[in-house]
C-alpha atoms as a PDB file:
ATOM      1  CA  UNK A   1       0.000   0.000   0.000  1.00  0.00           C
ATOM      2  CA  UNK A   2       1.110   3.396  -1.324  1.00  0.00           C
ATOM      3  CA  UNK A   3       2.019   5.997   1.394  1.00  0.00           C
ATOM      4  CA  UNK A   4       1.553  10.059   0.071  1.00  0.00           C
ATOM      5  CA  UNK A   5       2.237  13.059   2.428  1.00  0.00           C
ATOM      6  CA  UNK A   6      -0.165  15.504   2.281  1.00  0.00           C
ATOM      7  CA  UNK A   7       1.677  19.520   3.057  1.00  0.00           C
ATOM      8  CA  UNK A   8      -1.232  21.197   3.609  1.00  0.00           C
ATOM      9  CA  UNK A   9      -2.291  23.972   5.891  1.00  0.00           C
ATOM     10  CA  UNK A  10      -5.670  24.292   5.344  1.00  0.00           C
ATOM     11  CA  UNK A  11      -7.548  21.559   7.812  1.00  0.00           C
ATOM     12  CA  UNK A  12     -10.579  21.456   5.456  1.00  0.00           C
ATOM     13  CA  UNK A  13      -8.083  20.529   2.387  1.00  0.00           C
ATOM     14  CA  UNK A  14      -6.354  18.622   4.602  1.00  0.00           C
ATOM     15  CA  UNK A  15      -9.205  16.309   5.988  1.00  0.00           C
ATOM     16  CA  UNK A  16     -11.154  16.013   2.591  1.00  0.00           C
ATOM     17  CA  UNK A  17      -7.829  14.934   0.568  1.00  0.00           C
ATOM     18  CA  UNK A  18      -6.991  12.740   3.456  1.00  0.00           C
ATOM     19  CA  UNK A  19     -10.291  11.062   3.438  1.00  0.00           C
ATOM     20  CA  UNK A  20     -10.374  10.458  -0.479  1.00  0.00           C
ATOM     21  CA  UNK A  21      -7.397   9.100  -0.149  1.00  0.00           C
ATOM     22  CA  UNK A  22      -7.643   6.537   2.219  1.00  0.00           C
ATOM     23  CA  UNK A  23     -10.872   5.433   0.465  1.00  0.00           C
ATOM     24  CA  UNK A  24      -8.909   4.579  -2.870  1.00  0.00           C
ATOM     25  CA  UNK A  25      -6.570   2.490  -0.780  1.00  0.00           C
ATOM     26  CA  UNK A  26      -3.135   4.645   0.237  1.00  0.00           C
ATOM     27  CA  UNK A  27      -1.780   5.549   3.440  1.00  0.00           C
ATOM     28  CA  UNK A  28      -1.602   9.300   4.874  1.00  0.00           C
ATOM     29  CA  UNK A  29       1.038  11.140   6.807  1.00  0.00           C
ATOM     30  CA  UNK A  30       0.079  14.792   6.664  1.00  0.00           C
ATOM     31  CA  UNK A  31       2.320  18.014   7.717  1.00  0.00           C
ATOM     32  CA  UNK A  32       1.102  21.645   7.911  1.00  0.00           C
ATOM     33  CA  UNK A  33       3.773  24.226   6.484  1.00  0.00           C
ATOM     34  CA  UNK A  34       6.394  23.237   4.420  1.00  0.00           C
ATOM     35  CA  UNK A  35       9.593  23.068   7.147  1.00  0.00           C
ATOM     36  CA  UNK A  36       7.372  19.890   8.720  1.00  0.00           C
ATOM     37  CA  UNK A  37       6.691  19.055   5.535  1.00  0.00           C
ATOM     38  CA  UNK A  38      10.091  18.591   4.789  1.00  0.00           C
ATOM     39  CA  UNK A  39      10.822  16.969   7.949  1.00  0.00           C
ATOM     40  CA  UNK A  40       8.193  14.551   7.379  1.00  0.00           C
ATOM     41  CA  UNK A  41       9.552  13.475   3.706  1.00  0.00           C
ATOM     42  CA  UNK A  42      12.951  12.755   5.621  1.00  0.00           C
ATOM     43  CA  UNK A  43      11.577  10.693   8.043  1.00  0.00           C
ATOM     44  CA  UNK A  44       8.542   8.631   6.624  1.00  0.00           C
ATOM     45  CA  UNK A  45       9.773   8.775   3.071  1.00  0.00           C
ATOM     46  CA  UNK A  46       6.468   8.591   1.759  1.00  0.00           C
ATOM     47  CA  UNK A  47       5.913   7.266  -1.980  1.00  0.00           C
ATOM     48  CA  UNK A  48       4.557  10.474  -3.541  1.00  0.00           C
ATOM     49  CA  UNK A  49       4.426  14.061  -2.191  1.00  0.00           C
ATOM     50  CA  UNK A  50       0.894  16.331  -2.203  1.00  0.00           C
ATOM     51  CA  UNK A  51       2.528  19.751  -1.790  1.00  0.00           C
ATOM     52  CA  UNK A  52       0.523  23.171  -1.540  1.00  0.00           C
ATOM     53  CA  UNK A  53       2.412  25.712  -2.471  1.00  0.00           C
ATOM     54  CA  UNK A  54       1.484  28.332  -0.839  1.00  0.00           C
ATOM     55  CA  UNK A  55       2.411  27.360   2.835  1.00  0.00           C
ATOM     56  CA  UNK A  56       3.523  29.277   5.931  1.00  0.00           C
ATOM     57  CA  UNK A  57       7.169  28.906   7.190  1.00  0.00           C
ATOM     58  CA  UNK A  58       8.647  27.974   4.008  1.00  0.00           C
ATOM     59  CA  UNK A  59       6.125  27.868   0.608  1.00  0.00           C
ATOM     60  CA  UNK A  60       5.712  25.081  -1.152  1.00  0.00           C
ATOM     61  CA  UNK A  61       8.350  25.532  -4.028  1.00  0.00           C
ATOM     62  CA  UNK A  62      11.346  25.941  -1.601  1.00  0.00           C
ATOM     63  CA  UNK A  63       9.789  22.727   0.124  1.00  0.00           C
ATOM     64  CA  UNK A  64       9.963  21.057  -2.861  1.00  0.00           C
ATOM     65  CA  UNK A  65      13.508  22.493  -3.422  1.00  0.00           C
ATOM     66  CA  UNK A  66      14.878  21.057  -0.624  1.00  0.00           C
ATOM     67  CA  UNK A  67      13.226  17.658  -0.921  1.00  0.00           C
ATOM     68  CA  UNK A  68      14.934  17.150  -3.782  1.00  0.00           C
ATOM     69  CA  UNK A  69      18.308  18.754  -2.906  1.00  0.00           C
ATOM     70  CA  UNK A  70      18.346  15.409  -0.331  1.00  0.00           C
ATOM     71  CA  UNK A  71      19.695  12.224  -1.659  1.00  0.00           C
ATOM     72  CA  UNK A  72      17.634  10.407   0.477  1.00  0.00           C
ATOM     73  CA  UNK A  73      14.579  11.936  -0.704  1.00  0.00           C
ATOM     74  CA  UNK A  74      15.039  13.030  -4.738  1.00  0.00           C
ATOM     75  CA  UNK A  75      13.584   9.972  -5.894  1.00  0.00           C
ATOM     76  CA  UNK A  76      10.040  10.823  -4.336  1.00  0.00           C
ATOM     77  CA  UNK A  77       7.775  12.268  -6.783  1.00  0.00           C
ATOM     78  CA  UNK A  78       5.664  15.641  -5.695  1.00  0.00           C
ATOM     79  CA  UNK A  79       2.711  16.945  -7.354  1.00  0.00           C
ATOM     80  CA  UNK A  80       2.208  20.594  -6.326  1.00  0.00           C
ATOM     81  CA  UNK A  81      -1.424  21.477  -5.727  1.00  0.00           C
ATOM     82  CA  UNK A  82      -2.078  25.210  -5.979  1.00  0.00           C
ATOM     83  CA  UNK A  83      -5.143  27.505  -6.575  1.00  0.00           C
ATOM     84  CA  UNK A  84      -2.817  29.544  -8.451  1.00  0.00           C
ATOM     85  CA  UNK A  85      -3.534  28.179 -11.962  1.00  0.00           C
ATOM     86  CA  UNK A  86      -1.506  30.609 -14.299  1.00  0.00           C
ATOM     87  CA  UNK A  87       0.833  28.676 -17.077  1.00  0.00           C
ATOM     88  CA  UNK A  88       4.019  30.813 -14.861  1.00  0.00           C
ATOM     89  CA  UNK A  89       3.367  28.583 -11.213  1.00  0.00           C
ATOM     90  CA  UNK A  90       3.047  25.532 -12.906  1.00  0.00           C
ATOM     91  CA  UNK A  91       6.357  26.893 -14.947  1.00  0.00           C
ATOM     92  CA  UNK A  92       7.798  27.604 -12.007  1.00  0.00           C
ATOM     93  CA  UNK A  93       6.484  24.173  -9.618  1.00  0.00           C
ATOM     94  CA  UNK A  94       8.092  22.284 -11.901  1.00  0.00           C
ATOM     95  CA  UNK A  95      11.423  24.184 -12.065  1.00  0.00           C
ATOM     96  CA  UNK A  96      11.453  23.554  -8.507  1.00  0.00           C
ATOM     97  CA  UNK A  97      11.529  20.085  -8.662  1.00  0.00           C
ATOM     98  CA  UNK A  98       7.423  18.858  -8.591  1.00  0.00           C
ATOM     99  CA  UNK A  99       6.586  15.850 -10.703  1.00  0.00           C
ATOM    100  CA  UNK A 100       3.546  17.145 -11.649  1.00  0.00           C
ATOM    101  CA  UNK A 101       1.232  20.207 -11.184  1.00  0.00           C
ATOM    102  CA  UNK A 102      -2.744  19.754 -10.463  1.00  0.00           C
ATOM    103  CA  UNK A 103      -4.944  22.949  -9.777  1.00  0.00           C
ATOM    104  CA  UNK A 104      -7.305  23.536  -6.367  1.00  0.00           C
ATOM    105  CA  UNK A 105     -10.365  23.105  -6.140  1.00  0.00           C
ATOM    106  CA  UNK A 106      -8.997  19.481  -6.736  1.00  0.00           C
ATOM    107  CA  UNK A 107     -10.672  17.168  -9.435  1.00  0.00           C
ATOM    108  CA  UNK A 108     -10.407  13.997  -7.444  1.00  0.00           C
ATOM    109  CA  UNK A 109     -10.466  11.514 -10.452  1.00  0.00           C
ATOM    110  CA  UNK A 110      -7.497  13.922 -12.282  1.00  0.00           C
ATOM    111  CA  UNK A 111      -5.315  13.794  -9.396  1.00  0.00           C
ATOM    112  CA  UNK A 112      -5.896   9.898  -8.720  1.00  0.00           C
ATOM    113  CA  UNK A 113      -4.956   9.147 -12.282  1.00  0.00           C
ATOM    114  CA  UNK A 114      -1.689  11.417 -11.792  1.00  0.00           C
ATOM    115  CA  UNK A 115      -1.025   9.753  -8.781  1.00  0.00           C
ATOM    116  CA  UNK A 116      -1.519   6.171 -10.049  1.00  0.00           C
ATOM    117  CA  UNK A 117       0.686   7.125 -13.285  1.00  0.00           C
ATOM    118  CA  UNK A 118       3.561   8.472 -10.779  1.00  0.00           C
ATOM    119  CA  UNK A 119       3.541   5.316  -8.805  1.00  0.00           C
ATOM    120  CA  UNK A 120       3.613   2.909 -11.842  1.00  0.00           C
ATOM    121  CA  UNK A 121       7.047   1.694 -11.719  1.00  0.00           C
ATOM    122  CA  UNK A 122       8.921   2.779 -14.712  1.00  0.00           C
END
């Protein structure tokens, strides 16, 4: 079974992804702001990354940044979730590292395909 961390610091977003989630079968560790959200990918080294962007302490792109900057970590993919749906941030999310972009309000049955194709070994 498939574990994803959720960086997410709005509860409601939080609790309704987290939900979904564990209905179509994966695991959930979950982190508000992007420093614990970093810590988190250290330590559980989850199998995919859910990262807002826009995230107190450190956003979402420098999150992602240093995720990848870790050896230990590099090989997880991340899939930045963002209300901010201009061509530039998902430009820029993937400069940073991310996988994959998706747009908030989130379209469940989008971001489980994305998730399903990022998990499909290669």
């Amino acid at each position: 079974m498939a574990r994803i961390l959720i960086v997410e610091d709005n509860p409601m977003n939080l609790d309704m992804l987290s939900r979904r989630l564990l209905r179509a079968g994966y695991q959930i560790v979950s982190a508000e702001n992007g420093l614990l959200g970093v810590e988190a990918a250290r330590r559980e080294q989850p199998d995919l990354v859910l990262m807002d962007l826009s995230l107190p302490e450190i956003d979402g792109w420098e999150a992602t940044r240093r995720i990848k900057a870790d050896p230990a970590c590099r090989h997880i993919p991340i899939v930045a979730l963002t209300a901010h749906a201009l061509t530039s941030d998902r430009e820029s999310a993937l400069a940073a590292g991310c996988s994959d972009f998706d747009t908030k309000p989130v379209e469940m049955a989008r971001l489980l395909t994305k998730i399903k194709t990022l998990l499909t070994p290669r």
